[in-house]
Protein backbone atom coordinates (compact mmCIF):
# COMPACT_ATOMS: atom_id res chain seq x y z
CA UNK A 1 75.48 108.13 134.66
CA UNK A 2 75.27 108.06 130.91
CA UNK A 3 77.04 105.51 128.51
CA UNK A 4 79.54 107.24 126.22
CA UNK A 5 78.32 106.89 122.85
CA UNK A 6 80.42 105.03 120.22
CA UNK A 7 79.76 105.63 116.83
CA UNK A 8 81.51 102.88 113.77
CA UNK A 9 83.70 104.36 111.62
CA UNK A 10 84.08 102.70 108.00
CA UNK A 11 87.33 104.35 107.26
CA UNK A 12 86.97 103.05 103.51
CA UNK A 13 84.35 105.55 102.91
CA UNK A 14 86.37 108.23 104.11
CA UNK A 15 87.34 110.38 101.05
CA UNK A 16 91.05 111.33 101.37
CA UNK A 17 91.49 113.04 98.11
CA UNK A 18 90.88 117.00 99.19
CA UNK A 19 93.87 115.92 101.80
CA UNK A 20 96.25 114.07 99.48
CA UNK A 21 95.56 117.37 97.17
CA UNK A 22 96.84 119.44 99.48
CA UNK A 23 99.60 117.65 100.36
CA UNK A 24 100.80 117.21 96.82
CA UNK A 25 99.97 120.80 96.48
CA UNK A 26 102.97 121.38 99.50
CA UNK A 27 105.52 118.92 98.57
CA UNK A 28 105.39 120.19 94.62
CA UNK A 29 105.45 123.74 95.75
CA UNK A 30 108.41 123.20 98.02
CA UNK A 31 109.85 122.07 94.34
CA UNK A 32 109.40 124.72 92.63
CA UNK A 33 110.67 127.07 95.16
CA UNK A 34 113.83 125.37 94.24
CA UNK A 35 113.83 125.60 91.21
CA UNK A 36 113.34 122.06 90.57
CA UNK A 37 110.23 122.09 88.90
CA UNK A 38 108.13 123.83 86.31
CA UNK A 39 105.15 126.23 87.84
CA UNK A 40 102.99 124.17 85.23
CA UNK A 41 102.88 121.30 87.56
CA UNK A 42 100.76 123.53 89.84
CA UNK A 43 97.86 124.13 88.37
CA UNK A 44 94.85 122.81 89.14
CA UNK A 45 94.52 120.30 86.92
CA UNK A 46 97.80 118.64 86.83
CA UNK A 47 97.19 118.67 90.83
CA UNK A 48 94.28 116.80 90.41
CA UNK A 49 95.07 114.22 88.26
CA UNK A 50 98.08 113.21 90.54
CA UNK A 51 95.49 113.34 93.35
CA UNK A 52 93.47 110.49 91.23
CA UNK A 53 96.26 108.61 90.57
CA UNK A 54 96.93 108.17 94.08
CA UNK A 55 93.32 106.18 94.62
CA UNK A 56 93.26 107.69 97.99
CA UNK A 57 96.30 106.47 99.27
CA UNK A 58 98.67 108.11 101.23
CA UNK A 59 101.51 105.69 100.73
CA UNK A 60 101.26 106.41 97.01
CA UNK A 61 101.67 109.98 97.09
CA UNK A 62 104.49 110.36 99.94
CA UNK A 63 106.37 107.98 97.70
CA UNK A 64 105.85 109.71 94.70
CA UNK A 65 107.28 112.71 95.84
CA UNK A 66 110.22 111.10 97.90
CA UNK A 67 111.15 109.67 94.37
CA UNK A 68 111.12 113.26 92.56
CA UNK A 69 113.46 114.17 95.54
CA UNK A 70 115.90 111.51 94.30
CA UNK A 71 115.66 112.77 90.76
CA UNK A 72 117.88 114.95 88.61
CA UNK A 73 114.63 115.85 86.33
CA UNK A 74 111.34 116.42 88.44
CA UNK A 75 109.53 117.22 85.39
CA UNK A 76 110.50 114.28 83.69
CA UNK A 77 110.28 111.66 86.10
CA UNK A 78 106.55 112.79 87.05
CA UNK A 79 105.70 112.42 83.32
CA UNK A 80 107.26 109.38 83.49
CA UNK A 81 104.94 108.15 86.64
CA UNK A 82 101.66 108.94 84.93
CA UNK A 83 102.70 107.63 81.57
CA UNK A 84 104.24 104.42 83.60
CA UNK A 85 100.19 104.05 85.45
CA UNK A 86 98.70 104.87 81.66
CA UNK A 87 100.55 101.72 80.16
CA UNK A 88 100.00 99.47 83.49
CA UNK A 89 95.96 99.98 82.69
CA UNK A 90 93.84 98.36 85.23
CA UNK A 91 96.70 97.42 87.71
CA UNK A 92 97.55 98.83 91.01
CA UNK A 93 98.44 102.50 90.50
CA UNK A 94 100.68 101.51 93.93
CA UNK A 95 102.45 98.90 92.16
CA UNK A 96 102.87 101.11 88.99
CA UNK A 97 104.55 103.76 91.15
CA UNK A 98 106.89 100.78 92.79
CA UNK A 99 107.84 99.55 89.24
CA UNK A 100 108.53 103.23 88.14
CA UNK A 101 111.15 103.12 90.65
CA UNK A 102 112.59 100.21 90.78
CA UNK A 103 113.26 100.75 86.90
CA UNK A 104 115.07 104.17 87.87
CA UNK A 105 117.78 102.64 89.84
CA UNK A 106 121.32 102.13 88.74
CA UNK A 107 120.24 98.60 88.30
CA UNK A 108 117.40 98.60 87.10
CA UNK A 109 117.42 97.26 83.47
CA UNK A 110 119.78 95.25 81.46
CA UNK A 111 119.57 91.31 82.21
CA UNK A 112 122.99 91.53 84.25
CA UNK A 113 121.56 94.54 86.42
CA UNK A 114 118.10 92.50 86.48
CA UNK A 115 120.23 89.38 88.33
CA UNK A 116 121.45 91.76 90.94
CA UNK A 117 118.39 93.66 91.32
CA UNK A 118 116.39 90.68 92.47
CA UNK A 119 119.11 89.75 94.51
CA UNK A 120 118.86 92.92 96.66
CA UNK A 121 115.23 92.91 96.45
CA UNK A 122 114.92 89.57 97.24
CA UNK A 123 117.19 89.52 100.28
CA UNK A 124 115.38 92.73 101.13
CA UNK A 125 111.90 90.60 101.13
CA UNK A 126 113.68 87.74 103.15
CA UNK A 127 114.90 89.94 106.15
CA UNK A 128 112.84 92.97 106.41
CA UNK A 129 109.83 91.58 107.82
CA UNK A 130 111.96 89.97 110.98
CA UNK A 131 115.41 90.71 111.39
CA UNK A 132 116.53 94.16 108.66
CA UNK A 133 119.85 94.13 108.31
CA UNK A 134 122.29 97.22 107.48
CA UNK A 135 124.33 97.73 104.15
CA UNK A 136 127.10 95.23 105.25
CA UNK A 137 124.80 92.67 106.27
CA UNK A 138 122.62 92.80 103.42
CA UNK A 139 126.59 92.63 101.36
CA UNK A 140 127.26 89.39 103.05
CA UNK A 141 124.01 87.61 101.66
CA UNK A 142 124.78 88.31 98.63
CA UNK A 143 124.90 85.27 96.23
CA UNK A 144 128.19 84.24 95.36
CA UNK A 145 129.90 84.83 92.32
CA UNK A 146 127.20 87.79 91.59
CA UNK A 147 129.93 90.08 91.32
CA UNK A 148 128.49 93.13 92.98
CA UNK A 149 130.78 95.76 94.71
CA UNK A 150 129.71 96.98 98.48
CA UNK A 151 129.40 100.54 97.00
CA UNK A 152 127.03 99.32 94.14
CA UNK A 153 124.99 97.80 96.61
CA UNK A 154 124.75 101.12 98.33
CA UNK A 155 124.01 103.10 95.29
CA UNK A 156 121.15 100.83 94.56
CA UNK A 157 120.28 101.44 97.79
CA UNK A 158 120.28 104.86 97.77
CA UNK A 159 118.23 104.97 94.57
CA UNK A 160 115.84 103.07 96.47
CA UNK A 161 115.18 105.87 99.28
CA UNK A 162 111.45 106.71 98.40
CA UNK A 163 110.45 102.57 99.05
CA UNK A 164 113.45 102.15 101.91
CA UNK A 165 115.16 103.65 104.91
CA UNK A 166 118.29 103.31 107.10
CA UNK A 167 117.15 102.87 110.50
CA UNK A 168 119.70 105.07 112.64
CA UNK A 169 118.23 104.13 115.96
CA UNK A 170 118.65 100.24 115.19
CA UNK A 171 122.11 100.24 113.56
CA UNK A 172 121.55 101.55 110.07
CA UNK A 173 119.31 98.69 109.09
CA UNK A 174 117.38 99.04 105.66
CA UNK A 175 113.66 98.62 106.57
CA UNK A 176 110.60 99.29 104.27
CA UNK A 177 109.02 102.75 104.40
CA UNK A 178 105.26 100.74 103.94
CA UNK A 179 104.61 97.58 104.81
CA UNK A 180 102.75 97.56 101.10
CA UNK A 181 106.05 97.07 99.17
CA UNK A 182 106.69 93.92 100.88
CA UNK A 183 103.48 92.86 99.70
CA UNK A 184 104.55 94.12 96.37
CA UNK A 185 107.45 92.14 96.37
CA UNK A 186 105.94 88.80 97.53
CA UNK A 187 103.38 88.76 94.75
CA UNK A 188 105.21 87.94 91.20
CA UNK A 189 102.28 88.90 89.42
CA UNK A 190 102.61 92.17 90.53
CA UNK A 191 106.51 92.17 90.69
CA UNK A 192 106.89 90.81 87.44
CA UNK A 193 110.75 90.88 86.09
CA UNK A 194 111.66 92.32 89.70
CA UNK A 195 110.33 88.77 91.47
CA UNK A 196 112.31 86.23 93.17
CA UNK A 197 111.28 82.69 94.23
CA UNK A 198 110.90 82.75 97.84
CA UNK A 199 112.17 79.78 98.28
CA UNK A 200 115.46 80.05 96.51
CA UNK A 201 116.29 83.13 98.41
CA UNK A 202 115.19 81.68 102.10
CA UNK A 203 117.69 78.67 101.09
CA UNK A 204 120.49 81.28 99.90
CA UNK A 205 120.20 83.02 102.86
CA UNK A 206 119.39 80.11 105.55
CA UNK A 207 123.10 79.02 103.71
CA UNK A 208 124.68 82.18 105.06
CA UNK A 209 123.42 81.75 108.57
């Protein structure tokens, strides 16, 4: 009998951009239909560049368009991605994107809204990886004397539904959508402002156990 053949696969030469194309194409056209975004945004050329921006990544263009689900103004928030990956240069267009959202939530700028921002995301970092936790056990790690309210946690939260999830078949944790924005927020070079020391919030939560 014959030995199967088995051919290697480099799956980084694998151009995904005709794909990612098409499904901008389909998640942008389901906008408009609605009446939530201009028929500009379908041409071929605005298509395209939002296909390059993505750098062949999936992860960056389901996000993107989870976030213009979130948003009052389609129109404006996608200008706001690509000007957001213009000013970032060189860096990550995935961590651009992740910025770009984490600056459109309730608490996203503003040094008191920074404090609790990193708070969330940094309790987020701590637990998602082995043990998520829902909205009320993400409230009780909290660090004290921060002042936030269990329903501004859960607006944050909500703002947060293109990078997050509740997990309905494991108690409503919060879990990542990509395993990427962990990454993202483990690295404080590309966190920047939105970083918190590891350390500090292992302690602040080994302190709650």
């Amino acid at each position: 009998s014959r030995s199967p053949v088995i051919t290697a696969l480099d799956l980084t030469e694998i151009d995904a951009k005709s794909d990612i194309y098409l499904y901008t194409k389909d998640r942008l056209e389901n906008l408009v239909s609605k009446g939530r975004l201009h028929e500009r945004w379908l041409r071929e050329s605005a298509l395209d560049q939002l296909a390059r921006k993505a750098s062949g990544l999936f992860i960056w263009t389901s996000t993107m368009t989870e976030f213009l689900e979130n948003q009052y103004n389609c129109g404006t928030a996608l200008e706001r991605i690509l000007a957001d990956s213009e000013k970032d240069g060189t860096k990550s267009s995935l961590d651009s994107l992740y910025r770009t959202v984490l600056r459109n939530t309730k608490g996203g700028t503003g040094e008191e809204n920074m404090t609790i921002m990193r708070a969330v995301l940094g309790t987020i970092r701590a637990t998602a990886r082995n043990r998520p936790l829902s909205i009320d056990g993400l409230y009780d790690f909290m660090p004290p004397g921060l002042g936030i309210e269990k329903d501004v946690l859960g607006l944050i939260l909500k703002d947060l539904r293109s990078v997050l999830y509740e997990d309905v078949s494991r108690n409503n944790v919060i879990r990542v959508g990509h395993p990427s924005f962990l990454d993202f927020l483990e690295n404080r070079e590309r966190c920047g402002e939105y970083w918190t020391s590891p350390a500090q919030v292992d302690q602040a939560v080994a302190e709650k156990c």
